[in-house]
PDB file of N, CA and C in Angstrom:
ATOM      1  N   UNK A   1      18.446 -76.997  47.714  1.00  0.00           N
ATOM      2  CA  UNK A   1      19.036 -75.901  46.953  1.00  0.00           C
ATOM      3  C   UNK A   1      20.043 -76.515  45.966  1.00  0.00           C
ATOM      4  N   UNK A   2      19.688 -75.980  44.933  1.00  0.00           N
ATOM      5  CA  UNK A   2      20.711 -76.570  43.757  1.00  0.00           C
ATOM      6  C   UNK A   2      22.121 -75.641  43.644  1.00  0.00           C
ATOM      7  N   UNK A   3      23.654 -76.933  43.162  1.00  0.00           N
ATOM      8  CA  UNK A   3      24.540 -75.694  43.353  1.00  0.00           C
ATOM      9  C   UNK A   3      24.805 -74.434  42.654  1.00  0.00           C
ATOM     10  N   UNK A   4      23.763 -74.744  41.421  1.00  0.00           N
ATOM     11  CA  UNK A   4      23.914 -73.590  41.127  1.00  0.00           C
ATOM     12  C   UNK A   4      23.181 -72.753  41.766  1.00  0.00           C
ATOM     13  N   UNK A   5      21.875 -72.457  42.455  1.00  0.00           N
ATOM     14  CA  UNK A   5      21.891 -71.432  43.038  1.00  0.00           C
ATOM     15  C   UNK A   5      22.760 -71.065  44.180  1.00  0.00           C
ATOM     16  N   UNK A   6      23.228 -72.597  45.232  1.00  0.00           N
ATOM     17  CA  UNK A   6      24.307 -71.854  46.166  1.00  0.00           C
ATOM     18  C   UNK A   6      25.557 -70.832  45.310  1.00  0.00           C
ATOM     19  N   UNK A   7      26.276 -71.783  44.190  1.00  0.00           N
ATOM     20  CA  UNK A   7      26.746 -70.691  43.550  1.00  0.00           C
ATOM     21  C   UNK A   7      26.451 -68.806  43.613  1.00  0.00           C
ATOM     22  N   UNK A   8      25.366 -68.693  43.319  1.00  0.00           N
ATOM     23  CA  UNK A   8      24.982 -67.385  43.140  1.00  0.00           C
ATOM     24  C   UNK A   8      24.973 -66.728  44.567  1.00  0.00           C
ATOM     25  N   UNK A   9      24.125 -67.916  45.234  1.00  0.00           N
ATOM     26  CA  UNK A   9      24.468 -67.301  46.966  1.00  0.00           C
ATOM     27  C   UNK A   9      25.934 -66.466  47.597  1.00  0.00           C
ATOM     28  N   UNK A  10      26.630 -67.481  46.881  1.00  0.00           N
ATOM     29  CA  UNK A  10      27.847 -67.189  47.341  1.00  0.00           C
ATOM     30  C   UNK A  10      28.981 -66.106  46.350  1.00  0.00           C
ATOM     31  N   UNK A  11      28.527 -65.852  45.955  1.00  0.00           N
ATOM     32  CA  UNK A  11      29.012 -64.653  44.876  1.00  0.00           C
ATOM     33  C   UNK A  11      28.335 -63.681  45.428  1.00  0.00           C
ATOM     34  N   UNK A  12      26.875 -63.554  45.872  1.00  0.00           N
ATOM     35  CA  UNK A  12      26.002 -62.308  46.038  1.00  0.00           C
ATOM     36  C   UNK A  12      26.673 -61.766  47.629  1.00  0.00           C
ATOM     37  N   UNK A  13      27.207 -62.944  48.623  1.00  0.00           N
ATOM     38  CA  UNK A  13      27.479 -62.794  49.628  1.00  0.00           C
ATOM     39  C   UNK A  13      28.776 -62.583  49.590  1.00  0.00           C
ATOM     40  N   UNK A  14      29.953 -62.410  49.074  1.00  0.00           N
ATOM     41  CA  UNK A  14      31.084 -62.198  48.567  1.00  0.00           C
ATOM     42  C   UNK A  14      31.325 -60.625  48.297  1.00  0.00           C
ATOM     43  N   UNK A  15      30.542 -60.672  47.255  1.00  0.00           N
ATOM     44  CA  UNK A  15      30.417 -59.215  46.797  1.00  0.00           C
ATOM     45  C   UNK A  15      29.687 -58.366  47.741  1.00  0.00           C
ATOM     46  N   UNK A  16      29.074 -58.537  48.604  1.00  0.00           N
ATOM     47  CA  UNK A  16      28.380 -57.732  49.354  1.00  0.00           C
ATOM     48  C   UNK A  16      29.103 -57.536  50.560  1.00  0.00           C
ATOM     49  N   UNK A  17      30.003 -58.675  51.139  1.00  0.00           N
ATOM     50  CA  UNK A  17      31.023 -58.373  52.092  1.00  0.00           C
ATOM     51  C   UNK A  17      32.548 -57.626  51.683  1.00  0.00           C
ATOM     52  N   UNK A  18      32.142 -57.496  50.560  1.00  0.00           N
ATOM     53  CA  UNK A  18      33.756 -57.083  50.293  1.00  0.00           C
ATOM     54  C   UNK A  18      33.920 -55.692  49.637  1.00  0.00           C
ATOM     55  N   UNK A  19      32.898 -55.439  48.982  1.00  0.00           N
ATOM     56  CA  UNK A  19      32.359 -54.060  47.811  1.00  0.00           C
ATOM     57  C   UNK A  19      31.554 -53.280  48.469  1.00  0.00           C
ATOM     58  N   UNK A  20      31.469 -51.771  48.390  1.00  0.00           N
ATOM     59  CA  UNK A  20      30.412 -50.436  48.443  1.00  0.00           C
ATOM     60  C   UNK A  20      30.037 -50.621  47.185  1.00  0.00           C
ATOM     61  N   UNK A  21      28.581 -50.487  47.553  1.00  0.00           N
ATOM     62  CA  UNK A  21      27.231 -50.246  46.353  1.00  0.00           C
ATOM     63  C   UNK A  21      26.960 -48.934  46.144  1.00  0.00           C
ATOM     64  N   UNK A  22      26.636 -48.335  45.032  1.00  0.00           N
ATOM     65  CA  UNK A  22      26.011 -47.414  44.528  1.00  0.00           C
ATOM     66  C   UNK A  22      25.305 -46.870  43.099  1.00  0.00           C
ATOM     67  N   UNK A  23      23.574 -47.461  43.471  1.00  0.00           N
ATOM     68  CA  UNK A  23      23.127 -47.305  42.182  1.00  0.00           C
ATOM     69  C   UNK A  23      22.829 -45.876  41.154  1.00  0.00           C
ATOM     70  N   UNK A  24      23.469 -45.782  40.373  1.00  0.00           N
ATOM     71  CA  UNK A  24      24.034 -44.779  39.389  1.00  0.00           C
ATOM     72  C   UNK A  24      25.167 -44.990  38.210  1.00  0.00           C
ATOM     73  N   UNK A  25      25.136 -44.174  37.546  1.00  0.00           N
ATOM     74  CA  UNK A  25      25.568 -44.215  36.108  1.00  0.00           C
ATOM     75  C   UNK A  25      27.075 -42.919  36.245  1.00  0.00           C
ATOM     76  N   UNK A  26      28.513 -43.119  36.173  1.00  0.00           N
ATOM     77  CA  UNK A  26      29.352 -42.496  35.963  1.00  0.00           C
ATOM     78  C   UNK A  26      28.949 -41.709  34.774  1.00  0.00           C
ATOM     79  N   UNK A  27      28.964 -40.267  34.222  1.00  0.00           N
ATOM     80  CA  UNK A  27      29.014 -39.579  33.154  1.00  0.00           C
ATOM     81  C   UNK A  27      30.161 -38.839  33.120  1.00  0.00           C
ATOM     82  N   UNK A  28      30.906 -38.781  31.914  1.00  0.00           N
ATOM     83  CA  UNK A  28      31.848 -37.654  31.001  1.00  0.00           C
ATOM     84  C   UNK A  28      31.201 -36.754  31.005  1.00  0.00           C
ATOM     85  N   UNK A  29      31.657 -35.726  31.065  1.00  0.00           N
ATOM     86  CA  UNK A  29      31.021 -34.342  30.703  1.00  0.00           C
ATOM     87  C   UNK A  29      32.075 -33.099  30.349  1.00  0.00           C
ATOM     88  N   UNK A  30      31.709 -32.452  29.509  1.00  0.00           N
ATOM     89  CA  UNK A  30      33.040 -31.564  29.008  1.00  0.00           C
ATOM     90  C   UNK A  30      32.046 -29.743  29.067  1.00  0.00           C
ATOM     91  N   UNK A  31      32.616 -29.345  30.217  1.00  0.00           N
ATOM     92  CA  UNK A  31      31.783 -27.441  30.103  1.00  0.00           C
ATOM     93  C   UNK A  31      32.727 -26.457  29.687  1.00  0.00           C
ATOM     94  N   UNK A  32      31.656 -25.175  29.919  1.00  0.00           N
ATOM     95  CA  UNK A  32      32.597 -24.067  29.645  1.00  0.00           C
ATOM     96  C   UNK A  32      32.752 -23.427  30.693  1.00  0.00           C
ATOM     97  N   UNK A  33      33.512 -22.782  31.593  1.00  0.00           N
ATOM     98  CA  UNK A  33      33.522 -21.856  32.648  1.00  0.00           C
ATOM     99  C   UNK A  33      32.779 -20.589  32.443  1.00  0.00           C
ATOM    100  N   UNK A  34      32.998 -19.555  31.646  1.00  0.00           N
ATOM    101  CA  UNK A  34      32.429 -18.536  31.075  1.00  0.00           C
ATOM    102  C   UNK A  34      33.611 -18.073  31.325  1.00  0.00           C
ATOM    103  N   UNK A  35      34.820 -17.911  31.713  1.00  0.00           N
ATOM    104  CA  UNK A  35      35.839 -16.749  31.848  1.00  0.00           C
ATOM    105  C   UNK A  35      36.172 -16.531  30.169  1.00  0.00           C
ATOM    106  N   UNK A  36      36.195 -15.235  30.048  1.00  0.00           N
ATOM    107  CA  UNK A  36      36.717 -15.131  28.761  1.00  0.00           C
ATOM    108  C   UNK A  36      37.766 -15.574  28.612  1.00  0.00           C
ATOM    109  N   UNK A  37      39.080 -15.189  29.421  1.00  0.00           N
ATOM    110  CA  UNK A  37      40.750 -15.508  29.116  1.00  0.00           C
ATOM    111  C   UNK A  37      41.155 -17.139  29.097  1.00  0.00           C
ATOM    112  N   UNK A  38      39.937 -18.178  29.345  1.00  0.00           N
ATOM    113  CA  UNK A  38      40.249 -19.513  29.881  1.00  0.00           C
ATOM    114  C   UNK A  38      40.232 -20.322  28.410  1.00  0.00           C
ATOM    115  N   UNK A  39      41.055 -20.859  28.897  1.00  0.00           N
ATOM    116  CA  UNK A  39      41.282 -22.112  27.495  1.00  0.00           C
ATOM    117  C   UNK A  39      39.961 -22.566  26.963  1.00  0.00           C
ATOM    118  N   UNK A  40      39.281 -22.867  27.474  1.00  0.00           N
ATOM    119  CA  UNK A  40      37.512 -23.263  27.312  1.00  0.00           C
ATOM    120  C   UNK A  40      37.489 -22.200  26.160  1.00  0.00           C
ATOM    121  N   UNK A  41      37.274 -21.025  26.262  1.00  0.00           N
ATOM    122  CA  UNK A  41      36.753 -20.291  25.366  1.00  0.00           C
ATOM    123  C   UNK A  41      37.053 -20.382  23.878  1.00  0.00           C
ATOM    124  N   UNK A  42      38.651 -21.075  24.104  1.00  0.00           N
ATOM    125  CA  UNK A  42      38.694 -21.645  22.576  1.00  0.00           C
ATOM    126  C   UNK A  42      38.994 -22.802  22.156  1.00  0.00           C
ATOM    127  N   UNK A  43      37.804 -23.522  22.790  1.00  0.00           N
ATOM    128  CA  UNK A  43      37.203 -24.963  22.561  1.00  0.00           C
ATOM    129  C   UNK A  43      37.904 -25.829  23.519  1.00  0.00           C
ATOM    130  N   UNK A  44      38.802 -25.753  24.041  1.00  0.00           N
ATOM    131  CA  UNK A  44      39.849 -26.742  24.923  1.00  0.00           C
ATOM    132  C   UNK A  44      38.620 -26.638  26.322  1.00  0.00           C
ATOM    133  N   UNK A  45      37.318 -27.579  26.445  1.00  0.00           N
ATOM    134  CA  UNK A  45      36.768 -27.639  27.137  1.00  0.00           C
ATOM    135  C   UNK A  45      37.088 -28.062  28.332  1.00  0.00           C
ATOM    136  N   UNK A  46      36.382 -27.960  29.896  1.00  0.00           N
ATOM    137  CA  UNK A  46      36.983 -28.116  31.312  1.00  0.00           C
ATOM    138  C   UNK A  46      36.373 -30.122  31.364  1.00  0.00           C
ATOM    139  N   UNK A  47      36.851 -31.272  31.365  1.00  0.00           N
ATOM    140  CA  UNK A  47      36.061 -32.341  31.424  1.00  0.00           C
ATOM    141  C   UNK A  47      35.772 -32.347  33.091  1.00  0.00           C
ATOM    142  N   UNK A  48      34.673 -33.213  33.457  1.00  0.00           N
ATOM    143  CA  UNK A  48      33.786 -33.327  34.808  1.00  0.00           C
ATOM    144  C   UNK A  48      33.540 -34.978  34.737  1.00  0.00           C
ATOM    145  N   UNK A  49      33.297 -35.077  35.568  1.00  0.00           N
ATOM    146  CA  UNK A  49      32.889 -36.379  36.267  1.00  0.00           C
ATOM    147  C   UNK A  49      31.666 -36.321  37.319  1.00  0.00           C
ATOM    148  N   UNK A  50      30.688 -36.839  36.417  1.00  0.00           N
ATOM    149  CA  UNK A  50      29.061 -36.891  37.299  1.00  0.00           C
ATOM    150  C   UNK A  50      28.749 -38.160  37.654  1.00  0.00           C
ATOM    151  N   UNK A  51      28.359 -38.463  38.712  1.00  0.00           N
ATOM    152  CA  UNK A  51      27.125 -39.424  39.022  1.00  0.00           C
ATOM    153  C   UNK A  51      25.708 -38.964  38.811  1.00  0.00           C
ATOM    154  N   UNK A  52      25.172 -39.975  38.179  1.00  0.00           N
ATOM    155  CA  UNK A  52      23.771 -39.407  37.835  1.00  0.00           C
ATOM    156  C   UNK A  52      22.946 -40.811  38.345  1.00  0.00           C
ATOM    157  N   UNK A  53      22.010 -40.478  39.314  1.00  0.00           N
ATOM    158  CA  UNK A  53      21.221 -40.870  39.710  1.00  0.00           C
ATOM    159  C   UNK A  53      19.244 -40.847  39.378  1.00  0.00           C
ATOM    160  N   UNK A  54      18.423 -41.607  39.451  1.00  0.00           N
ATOM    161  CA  UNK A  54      17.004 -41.130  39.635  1.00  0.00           C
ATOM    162  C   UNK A  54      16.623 -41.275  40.735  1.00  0.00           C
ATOM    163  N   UNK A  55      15.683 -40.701  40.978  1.00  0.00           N
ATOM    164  CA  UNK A  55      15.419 -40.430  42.668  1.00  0.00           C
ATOM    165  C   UNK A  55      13.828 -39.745  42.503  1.00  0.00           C
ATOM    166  N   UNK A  56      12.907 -40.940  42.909  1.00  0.00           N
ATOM    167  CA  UNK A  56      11.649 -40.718  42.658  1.00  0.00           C
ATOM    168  C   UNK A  56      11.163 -39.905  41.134  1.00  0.00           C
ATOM    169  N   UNK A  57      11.050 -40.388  40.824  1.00  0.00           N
ATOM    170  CA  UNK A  57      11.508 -40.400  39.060  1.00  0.00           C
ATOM    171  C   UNK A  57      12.191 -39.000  38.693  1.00  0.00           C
ATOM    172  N   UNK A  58      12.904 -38.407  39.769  1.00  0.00           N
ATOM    173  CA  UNK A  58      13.814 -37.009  39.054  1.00  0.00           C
ATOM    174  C   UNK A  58      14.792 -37.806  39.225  1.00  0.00           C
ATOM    175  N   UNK A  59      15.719 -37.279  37.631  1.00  0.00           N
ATOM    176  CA  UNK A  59      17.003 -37.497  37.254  1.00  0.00           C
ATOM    177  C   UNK A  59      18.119 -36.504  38.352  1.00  0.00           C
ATOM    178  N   UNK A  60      18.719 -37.452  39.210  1.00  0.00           N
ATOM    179  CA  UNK A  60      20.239 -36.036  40.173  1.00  0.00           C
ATOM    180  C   UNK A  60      21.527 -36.432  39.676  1.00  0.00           C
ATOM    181  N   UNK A  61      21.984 -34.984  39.425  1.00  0.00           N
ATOM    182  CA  UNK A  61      23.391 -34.821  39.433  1.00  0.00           C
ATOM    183  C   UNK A  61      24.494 -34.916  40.015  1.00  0.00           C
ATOM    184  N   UNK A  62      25.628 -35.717  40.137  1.00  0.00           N
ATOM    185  CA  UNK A  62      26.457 -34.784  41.782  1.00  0.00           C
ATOM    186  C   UNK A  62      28.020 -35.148  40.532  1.00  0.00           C
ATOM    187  N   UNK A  63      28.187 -33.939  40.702  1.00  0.00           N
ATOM    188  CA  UNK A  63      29.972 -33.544  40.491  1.00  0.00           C
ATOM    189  C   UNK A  63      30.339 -34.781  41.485  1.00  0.00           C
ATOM    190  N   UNK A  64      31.720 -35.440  40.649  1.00  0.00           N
ATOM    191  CA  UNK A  64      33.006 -36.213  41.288  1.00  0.00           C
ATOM    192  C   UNK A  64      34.298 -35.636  41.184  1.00  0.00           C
ATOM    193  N   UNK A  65      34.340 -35.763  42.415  1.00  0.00           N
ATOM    194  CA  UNK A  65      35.893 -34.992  42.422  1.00  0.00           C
ATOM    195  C   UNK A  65      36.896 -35.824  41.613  1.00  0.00           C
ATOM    196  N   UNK A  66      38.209 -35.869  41.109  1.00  0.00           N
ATOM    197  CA  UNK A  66      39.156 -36.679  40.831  1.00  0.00           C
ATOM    198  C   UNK A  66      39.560 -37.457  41.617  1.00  0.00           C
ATOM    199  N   UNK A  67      39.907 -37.123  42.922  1.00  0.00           N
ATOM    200  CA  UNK A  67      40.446 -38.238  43.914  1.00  0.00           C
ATOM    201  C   UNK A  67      38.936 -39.279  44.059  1.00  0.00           C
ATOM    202  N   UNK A  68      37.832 -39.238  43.926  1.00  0.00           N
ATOM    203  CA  UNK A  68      36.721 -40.378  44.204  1.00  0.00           C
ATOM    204  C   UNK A  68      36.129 -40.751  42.844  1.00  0.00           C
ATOM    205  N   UNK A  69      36.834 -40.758  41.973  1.00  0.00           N
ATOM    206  CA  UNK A  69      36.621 -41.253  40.666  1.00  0.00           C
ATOM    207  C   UNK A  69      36.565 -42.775  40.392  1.00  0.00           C
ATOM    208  N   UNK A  70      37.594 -43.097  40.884  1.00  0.00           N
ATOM    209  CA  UNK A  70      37.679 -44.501  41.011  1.00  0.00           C
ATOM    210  C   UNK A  70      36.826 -45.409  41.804  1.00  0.00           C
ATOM    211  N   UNK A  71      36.991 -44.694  42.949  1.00  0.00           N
ATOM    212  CA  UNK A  71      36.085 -45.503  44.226  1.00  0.00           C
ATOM    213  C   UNK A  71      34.602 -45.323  43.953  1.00  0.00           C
ATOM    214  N   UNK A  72      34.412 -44.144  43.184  1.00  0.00           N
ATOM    215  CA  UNK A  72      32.643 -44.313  42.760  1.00  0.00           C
ATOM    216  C   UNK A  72      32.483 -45.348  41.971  1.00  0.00           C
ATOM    217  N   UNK A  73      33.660 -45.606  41.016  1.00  0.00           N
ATOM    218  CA  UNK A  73      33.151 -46.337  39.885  1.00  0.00           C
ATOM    219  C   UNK A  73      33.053 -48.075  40.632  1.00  0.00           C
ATOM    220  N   UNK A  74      34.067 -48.161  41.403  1.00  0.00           N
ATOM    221  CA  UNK A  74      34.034 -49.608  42.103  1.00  0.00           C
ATOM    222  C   UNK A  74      32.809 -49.713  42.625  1.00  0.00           C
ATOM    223  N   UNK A  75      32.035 -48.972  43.495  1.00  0.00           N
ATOM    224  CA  UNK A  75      30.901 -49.031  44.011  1.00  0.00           C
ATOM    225  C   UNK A  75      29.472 -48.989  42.678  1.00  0.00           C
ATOM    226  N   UNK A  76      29.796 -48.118  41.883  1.00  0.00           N
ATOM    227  CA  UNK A  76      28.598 -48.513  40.681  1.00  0.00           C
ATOM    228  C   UNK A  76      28.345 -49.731  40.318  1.00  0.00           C
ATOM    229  N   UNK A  77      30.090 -50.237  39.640  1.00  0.00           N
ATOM    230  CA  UNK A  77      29.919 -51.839  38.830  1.00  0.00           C
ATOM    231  C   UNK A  77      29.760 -52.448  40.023  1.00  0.00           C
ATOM    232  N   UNK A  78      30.134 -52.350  41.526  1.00  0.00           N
ATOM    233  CA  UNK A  78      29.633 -53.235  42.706  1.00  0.00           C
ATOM    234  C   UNK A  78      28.006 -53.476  42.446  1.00  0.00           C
ATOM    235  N   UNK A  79      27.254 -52.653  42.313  1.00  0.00           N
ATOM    236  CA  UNK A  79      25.749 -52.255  42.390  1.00  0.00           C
ATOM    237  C   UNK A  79      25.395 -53.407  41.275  1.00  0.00           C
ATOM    238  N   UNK A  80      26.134 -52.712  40.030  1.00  0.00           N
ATOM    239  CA  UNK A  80      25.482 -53.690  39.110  1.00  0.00           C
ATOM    240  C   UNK A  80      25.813 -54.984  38.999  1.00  0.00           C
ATOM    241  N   UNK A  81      26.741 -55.752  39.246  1.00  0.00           N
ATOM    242  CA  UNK A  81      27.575 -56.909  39.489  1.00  0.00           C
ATOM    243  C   UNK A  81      25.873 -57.521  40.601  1.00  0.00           C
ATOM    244  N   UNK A  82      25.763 -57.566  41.724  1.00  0.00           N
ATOM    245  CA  UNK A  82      24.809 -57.630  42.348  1.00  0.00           C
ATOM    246  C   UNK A  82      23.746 -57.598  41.843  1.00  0.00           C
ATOM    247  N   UNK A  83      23.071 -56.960  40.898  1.00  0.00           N
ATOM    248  CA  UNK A  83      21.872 -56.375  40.315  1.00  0.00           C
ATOM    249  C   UNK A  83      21.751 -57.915  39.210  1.00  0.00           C
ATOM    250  N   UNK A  84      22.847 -58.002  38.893  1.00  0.00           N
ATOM    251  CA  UNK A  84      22.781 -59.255  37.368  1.00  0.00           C
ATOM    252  C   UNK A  84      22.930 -60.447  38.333  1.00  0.00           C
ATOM    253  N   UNK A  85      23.476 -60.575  39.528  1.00  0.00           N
ATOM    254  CA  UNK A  85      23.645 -62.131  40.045  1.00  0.00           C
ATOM    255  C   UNK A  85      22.052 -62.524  40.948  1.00  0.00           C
ATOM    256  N   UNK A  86      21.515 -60.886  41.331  1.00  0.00           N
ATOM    257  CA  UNK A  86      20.214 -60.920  41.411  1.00  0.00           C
ATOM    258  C   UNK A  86      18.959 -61.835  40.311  1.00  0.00           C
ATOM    259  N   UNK A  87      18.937 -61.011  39.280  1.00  0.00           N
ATOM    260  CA  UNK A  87      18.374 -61.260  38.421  1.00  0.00           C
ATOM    261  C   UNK A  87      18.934 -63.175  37.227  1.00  0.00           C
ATOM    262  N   UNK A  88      20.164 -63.587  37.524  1.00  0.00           N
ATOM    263  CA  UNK A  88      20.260 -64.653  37.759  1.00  0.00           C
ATOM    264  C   UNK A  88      19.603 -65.905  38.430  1.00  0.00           C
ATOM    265  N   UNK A  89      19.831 -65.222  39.738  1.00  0.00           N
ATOM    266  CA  UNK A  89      18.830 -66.270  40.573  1.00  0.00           C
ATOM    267  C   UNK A  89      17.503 -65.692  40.666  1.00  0.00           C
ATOM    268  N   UNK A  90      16.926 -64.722  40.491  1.00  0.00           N
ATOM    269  CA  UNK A  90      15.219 -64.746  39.988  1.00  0.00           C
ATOM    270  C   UNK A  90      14.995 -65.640  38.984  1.00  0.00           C
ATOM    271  N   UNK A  91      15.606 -65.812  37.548  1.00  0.00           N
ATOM    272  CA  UNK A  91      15.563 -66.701  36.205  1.00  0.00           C
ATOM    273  C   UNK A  91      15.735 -68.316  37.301  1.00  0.00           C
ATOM    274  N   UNK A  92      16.709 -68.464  38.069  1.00  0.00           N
ATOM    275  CA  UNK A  92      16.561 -69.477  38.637  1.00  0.00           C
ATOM    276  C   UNK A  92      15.029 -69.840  39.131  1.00  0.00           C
ATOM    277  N   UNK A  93      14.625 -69.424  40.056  1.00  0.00           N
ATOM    278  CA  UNK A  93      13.569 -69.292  40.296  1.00  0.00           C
ATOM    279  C   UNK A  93      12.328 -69.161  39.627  1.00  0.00           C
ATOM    280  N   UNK A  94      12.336 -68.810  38.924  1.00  0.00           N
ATOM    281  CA  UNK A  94      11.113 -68.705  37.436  1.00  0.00           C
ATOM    282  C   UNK A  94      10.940 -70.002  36.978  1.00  0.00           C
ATOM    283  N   UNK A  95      11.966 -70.265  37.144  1.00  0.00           N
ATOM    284  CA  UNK A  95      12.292 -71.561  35.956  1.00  0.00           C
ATOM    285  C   UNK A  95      11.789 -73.105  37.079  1.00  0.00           C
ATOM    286  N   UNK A  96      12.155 -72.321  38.331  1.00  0.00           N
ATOM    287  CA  UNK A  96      11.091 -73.953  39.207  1.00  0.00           C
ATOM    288  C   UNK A  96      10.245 -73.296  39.593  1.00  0.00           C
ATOM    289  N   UNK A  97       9.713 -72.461  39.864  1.00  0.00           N
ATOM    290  CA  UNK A  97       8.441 -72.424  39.514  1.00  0.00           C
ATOM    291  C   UNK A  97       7.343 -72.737  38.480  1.00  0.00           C
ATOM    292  N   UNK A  98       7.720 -72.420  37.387  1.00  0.00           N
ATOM    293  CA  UNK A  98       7.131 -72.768  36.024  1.00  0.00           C
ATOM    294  C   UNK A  98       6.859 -74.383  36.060  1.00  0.00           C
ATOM    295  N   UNK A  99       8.277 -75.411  36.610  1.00  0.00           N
ATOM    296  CA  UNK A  99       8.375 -76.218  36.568  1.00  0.00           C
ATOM    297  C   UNK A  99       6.916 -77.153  37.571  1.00  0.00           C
ATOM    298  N   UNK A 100       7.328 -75.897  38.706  1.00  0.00           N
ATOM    299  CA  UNK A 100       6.233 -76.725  40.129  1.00  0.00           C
ATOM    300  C   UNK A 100       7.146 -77.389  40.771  1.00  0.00           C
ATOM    301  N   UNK A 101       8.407 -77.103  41.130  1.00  0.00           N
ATOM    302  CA  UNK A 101       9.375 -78.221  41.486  1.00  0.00           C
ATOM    303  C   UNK A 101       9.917 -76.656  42.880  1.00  0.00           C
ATOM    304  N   UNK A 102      10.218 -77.346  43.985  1.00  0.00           N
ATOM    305  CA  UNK A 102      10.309 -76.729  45.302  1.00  0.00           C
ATOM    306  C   UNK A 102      12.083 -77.316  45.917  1.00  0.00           C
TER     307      UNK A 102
END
């Protein structure tokens, strides 16, 4: 094993002992309530916080509260952080293979 792939080993195993994963995309979102008397109605929109997920190729929604705003987002870039040190060491791998070298 070359150090650079232990490298990656050890980042993938780092991050995986230390971080919650969750694959999904944080979204902004700005609605209207429908109350007539509410600030919304004259344009001062309500902002939201979605996770948006796919899930057998349907796109899901889920409202974030304010207090788990943060902690979703640590767990997303956790997901993706993982996802790229993944795809790192696959390119590793491509690359001795191509070669024929074990």
């Amino acid at each position: 094993m070359s150090s650079e792939e232990r490298a990656f080993r050890s980042a993938l195993k780092k991050l995986i002992a230390s971080r919650g994963m969750l694959r999904g995309t944080m979204v902004r979102r700005e609605r209207v309530c429908g109350r007539p008397n509410c600030r919304c109605a004259r344009g001062e929109k309500h902002p939201e916080m979605l996770l948006v997920v796919s899930e057998d190729g349907k796109r899901r929604q889920l409202h974030i509260a304010k207090e788990w705003h943060e902690t979703v987002e640590q767990w997303v870039s956790g997901y993706q952080e993982v996802r790229e040190l993944l795809e790192q060491l696959s390119r590793l791998h491509w690359e001795k293979v191509t070669r024929r070298e074990l």
